[in-house]
N, C-alpha and C. Protein backbone atom coordinates (compact mmCIF):
# COMPACT_ATOMS: atom_id res chain seq x y z
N UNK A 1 23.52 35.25 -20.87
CA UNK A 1 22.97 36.43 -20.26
C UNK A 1 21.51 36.18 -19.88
N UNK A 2 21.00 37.06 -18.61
CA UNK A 2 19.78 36.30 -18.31
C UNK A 2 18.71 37.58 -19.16
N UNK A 3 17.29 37.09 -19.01
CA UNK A 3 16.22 37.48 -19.98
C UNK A 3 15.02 37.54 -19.24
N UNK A 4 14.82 37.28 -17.96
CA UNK A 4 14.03 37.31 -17.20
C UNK A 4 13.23 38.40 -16.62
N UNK A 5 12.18 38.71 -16.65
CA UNK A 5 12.17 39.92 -15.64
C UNK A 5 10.64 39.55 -15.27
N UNK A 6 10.34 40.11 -14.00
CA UNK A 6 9.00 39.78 -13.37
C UNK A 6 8.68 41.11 -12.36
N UNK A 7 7.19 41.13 -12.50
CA UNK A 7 6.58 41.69 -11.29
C UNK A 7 6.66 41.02 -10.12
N UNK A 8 6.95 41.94 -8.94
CA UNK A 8 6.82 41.63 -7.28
C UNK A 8 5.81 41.51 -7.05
N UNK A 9 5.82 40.31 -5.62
CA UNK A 9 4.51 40.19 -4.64
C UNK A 9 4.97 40.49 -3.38
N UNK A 10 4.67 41.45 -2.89
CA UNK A 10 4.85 41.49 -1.52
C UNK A 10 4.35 40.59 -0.61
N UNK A 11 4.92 39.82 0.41
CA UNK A 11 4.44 39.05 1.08
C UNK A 11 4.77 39.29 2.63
N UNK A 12 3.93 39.13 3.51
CA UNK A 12 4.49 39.02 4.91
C UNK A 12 5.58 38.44 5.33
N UNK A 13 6.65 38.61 5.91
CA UNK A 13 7.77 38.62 6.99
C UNK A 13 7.65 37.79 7.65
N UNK A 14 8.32 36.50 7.56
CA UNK A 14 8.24 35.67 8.05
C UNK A 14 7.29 34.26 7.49
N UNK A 15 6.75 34.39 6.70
CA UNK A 15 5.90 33.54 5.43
C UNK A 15 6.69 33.01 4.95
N UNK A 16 6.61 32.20 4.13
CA UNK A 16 7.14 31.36 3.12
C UNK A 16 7.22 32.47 1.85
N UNK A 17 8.30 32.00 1.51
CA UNK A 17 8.41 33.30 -0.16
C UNK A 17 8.46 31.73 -1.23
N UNK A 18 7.36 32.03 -2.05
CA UNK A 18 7.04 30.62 -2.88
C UNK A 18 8.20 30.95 -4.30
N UNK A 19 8.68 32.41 -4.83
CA UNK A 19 8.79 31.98 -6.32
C UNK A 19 9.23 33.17 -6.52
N UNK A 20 10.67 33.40 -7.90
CA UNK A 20 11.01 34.28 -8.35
C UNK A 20 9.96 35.63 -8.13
N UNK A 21 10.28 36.87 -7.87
CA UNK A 21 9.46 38.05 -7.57
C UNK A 21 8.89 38.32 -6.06
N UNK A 22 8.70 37.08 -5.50
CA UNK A 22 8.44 37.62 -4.15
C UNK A 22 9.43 38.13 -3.01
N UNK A 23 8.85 39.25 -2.06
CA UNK A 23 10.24 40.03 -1.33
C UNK A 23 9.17 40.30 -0.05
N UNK A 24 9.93 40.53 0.90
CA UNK A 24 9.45 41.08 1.77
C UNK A 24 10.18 41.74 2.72
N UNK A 25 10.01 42.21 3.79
CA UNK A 25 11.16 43.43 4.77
C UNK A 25 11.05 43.09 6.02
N UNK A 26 12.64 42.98 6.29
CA UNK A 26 12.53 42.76 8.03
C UNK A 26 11.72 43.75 8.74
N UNK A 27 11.33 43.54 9.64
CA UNK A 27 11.14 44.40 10.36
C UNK A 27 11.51 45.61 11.06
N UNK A 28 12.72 45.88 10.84
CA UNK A 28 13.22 46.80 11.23
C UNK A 28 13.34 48.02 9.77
N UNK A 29 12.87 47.06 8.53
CA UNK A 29 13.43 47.91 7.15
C UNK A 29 14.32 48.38 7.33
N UNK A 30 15.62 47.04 7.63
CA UNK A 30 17.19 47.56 7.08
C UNK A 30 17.66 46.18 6.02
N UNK A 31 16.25 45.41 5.94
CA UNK A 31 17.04 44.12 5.19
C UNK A 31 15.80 43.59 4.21
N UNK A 32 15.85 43.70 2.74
CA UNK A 32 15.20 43.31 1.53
C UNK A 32 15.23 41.73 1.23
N UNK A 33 14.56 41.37 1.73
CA UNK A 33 14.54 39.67 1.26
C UNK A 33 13.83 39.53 0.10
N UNK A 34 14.47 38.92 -1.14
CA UNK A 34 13.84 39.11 -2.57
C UNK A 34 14.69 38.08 -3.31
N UNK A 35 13.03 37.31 -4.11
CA UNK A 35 13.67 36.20 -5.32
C UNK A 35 13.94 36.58 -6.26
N UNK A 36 15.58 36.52 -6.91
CA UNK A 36 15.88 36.91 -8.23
C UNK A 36 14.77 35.70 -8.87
N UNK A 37 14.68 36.22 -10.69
CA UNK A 37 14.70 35.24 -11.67
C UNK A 37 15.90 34.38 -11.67
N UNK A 38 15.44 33.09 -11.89
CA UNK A 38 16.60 32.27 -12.42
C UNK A 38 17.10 31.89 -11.26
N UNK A 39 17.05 31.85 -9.94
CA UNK A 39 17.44 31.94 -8.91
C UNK A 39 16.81 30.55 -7.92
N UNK A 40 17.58 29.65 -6.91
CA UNK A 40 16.39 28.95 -6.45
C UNK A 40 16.15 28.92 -5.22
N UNK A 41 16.64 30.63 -4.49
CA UNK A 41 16.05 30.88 -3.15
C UNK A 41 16.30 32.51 -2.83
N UNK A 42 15.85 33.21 -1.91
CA UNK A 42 15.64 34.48 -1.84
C UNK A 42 17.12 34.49 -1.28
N UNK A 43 16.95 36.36 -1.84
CA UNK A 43 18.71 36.82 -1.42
C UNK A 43 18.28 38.61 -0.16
N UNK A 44 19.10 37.96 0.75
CA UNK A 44 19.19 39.23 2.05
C UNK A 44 19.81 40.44 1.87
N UNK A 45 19.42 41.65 1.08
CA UNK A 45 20.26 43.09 0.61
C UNK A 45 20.07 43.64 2.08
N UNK A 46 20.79 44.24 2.60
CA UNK A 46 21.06 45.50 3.20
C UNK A 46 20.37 46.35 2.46
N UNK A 47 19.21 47.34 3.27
CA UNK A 47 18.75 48.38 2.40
C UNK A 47 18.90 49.79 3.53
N UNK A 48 19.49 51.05 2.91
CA UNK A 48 18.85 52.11 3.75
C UNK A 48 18.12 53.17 3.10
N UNK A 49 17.20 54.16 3.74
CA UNK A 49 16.90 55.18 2.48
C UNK A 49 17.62 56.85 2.96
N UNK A 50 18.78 56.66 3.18
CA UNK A 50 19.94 57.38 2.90
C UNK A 50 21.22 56.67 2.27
N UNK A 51 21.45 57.79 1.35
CA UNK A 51 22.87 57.11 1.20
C UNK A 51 23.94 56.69 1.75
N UNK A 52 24.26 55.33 1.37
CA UNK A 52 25.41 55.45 2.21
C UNK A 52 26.84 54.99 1.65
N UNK A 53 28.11 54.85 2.63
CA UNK A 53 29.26 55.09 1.70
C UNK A 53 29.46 53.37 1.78
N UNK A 54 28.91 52.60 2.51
CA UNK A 54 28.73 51.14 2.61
C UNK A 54 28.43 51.06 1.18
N UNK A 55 29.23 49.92 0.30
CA UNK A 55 29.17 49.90 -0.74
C UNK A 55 28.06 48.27 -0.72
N UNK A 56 27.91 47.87 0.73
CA UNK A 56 27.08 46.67 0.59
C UNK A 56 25.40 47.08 0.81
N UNK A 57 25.19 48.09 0.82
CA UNK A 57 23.59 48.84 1.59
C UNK A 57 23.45 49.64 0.22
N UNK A 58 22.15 48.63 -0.24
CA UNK A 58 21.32 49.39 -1.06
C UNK A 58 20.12 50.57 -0.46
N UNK A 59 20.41 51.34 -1.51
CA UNK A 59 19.76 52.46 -1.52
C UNK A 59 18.13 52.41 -1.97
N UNK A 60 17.16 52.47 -0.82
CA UNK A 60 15.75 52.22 -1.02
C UNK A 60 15.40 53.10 -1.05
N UNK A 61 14.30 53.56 -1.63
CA UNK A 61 13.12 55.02 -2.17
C UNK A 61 12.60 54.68 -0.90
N UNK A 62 12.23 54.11 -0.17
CA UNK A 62 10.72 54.05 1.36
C UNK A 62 9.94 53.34 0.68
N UNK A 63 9.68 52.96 -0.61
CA UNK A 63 8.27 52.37 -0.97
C UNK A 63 7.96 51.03 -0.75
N UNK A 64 7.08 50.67 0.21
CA UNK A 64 7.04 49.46 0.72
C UNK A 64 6.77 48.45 0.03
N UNK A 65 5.56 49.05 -0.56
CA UNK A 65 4.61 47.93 -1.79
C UNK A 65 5.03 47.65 -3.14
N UNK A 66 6.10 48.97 -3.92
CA UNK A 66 6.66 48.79 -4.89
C UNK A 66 7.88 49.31 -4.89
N UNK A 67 9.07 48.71 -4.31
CA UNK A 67 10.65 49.40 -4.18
C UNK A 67 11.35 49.38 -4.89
N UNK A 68 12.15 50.26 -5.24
CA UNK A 68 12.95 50.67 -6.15
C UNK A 68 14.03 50.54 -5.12
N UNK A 69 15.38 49.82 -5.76
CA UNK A 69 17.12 49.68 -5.14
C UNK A 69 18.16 49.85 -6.04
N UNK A 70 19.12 51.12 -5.64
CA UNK A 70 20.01 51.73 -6.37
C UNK A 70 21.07 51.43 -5.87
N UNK A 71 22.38 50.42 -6.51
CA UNK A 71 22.44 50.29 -7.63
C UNK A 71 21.94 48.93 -7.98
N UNK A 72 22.06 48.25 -9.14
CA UNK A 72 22.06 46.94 -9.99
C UNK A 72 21.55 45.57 -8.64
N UNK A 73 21.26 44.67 -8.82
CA UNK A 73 21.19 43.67 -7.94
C UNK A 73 21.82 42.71 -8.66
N UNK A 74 21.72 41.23 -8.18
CA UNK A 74 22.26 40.42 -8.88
C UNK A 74 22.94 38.97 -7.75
N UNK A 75 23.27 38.18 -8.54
CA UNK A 75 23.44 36.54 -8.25
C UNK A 75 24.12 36.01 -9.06
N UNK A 76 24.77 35.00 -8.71
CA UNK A 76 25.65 34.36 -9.77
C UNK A 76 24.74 33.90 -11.35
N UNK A 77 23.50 33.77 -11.03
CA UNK A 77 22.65 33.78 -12.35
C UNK A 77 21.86 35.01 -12.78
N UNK A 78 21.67 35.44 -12.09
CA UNK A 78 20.59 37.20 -12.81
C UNK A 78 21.29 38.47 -12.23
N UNK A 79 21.14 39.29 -12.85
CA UNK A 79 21.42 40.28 -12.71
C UNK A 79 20.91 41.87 -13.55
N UNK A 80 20.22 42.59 -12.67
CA UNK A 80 19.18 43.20 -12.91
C UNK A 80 18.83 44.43 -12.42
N UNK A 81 17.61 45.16 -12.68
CA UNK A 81 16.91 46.14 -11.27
C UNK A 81 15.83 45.78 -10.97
N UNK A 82 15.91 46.64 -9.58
CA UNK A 82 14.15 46.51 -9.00
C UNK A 82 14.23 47.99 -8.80
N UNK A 83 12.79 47.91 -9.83
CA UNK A 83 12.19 49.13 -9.86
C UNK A 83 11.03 49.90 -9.56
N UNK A 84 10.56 50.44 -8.87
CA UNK A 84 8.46 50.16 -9.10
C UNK A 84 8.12 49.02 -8.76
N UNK A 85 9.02 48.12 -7.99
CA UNK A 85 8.35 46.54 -7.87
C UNK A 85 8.64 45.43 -9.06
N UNK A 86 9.34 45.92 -9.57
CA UNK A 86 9.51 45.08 -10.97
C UNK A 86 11.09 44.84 -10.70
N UNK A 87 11.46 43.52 -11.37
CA UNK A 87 12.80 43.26 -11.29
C UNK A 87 12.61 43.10 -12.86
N UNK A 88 13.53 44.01 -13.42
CA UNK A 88 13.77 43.78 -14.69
C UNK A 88 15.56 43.16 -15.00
N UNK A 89 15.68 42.47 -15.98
CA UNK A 89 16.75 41.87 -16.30
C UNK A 89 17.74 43.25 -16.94
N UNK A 90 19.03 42.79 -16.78
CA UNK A 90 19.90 43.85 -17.54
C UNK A 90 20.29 43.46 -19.01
């Protein structure tokens, strides 16, 4: 089970994402690019901030700098939330 959990860095779109915690947003803010822990490259969520019945489109608060995604995230190695900017482990 993983044990990991880290604070986010937001980084510009289109940058290099160096390391577990960093995320950043397409441009359009319909797509969450974010490094799990334990992980050894960023993963592409679908995000909207309505619900939706798409069971693949996470559910975003709007908060750019510190986002929260409902439900769980996860990878064949971590699996977790992001909360406030924080990916905490489950």
């Amino acid at each position: 089970m993983n044990t990991e959990s880290v604070q986010c860095r937001k980084v510009a779109f289109g940058t290099g994402m160096e390391k577990p915690g960093d995320f950043c947003f397409d441009e359009s803010r319909t797509t969450l690019y974010v490094w799990y822990p334990e992980t050894s490259a960023p993963d592409a969520i679908a995000i909207s901030r309505s619900p939706s019945c798409d069971s693949r489109v996470w559910l975003w608060d709007g908060n750019e700098d510190a986002p929260s995604l409902y439900p769980s995230l996860g990878s064949w190695t971590w699996h977790g939330w992001l909360n406030a900017g924080k990916l905490t482990s489950c």
